[in-house]
Protein backbone atom coordinates (compact mmCIF):
# COMPACT_ATOMS: atom_id res chain seq x y z
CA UNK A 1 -17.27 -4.46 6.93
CA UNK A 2 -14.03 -2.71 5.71
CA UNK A 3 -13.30 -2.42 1.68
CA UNK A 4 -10.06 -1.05 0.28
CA UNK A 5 -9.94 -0.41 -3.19
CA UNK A 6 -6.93 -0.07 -5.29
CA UNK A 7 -5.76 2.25 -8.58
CA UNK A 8 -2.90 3.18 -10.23
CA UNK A 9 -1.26 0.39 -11.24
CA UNK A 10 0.30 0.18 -14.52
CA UNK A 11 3.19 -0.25 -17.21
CA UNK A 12 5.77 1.77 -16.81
CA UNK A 13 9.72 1.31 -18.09
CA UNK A 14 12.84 1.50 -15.72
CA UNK A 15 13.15 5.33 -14.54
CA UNK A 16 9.70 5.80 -14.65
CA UNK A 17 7.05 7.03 -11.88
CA UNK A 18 3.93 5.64 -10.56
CA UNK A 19 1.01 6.37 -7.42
CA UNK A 20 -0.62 4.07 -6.12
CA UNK A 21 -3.56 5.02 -4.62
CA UNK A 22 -6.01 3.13 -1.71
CA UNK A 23 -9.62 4.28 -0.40
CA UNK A 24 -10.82 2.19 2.74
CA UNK A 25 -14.61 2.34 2.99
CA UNK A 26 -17.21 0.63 5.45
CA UNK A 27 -18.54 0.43 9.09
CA UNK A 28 -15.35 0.94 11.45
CA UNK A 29 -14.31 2.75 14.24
CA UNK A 30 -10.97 3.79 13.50
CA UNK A 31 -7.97 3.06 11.25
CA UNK A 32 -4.71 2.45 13.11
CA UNK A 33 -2.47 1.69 10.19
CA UNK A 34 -2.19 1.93 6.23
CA UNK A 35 0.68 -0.32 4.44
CA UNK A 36 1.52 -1.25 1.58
CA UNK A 37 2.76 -4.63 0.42
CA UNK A 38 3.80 -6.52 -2.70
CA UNK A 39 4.05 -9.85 -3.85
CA UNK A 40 5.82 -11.70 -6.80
CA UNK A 41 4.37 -15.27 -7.88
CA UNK A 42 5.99 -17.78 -6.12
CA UNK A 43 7.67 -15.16 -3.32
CA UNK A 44 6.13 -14.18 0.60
CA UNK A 45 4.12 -10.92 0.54
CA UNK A 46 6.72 -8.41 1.51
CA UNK A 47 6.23 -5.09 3.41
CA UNK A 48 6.95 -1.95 1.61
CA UNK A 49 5.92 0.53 3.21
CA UNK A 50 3.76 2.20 6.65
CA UNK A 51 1.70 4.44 8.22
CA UNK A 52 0.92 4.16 11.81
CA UNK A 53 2.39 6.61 14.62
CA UNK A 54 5.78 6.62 12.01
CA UNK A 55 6.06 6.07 8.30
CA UNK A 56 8.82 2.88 7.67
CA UNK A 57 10.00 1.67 4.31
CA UNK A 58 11.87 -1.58 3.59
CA UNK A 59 15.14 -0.98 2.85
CA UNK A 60 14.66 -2.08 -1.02
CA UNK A 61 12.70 0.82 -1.60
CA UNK A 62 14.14 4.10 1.24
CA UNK A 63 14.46 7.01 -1.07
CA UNK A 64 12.40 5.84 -3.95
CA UNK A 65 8.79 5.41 -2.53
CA UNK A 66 6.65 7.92 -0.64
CA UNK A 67 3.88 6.67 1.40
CA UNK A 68 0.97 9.37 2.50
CA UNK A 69 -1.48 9.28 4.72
CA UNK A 70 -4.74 11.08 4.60
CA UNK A 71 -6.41 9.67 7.98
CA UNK A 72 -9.68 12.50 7.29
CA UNK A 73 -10.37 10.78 4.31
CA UNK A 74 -9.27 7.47 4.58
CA UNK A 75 -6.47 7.25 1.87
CA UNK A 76 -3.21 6.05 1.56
CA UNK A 77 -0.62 6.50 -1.33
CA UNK A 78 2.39 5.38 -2.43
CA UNK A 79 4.51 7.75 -4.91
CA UNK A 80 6.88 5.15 -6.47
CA UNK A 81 9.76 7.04 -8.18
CA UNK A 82 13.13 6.02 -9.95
CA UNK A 83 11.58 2.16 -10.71
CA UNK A 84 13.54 -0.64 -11.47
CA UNK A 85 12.24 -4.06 -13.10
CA UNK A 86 12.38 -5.53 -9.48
CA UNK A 87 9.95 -3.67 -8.03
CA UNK A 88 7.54 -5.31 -10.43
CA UNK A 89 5.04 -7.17 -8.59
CA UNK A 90 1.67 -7.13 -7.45
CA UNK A 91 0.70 -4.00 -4.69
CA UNK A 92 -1.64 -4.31 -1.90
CA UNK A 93 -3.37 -1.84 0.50
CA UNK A 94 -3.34 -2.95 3.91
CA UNK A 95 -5.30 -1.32 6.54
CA UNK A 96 -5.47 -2.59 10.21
CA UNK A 97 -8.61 -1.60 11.40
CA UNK A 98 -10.48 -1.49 14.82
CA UNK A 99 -14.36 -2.20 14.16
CA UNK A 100 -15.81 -1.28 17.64
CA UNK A 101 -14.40 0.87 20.47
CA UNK A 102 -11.67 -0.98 22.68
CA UNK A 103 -12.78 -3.55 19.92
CA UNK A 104 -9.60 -5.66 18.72
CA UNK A 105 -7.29 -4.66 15.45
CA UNK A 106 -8.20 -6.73 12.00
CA UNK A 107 -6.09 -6.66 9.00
CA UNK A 108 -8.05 -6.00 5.85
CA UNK A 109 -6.36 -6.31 2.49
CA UNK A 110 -7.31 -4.95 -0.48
CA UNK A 111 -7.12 -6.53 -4.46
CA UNK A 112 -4.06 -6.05 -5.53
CA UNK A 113 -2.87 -3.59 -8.68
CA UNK A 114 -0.25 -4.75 -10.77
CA UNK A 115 3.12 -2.91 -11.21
CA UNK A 116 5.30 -3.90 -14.19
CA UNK A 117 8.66 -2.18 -14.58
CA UNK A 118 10.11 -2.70 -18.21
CA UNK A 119 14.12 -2.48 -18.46
């Protein structure tokens, strides 16, 4: 019903820049929320970043990454600047969607990109 695909992902050494970019797609009735999340093998999926009603960041990554929000179109970014080898890890879109009017929220999740920061 609801596909997010990924891009942007990359290779990039310590310093460096990246954007991450999601498109959501399908049959829904409206998008509440666009996150972002990463994962490293072995580790919990950890929040990065969202946009809801606010934008929130985790504290690893306040002042680094940018998360935006285009709710006509669907999108959501995340402008990754000033990397560091620990923010390597595999990125997911996250989009909590409602399907139906007054229907419930459902979390969709997209592929994943991977992020590799090179010191």
């Amino acid at each position: 019903q609801v596909q997010l695909v990924e891009s942007g992902g990359g290779l990039v050494q310590a310093g460096g820049s990246l954007r991450l970019s999601c498109a959501a797609s399908g049959s829904f009735f409206d998008i509440n929320e666009m996150n972002w999340y990463r994962q490293v093998p072995g580790m919990q999926r950890e929040l990065v970043a969202t946009s809801g009603s606010s934008t929130n960041y985790a504290d690893s990554v306040r002042g680094r990454f940018t998360i935006s929000r285009d709710k006509a179109k669907n999108t959501v970014a995340l402008q990754m600047n000033s990397l560091k080898p620990e923010d390597t890890a595999v990125y997911y879109c996250n989009a909590v969607v409602r399907i139906l009017y007054r229907g419930n929220l459902r979390n969709y999740w997209g592929q994943g990109t991977q992020v590799t920061v090179s010191s």
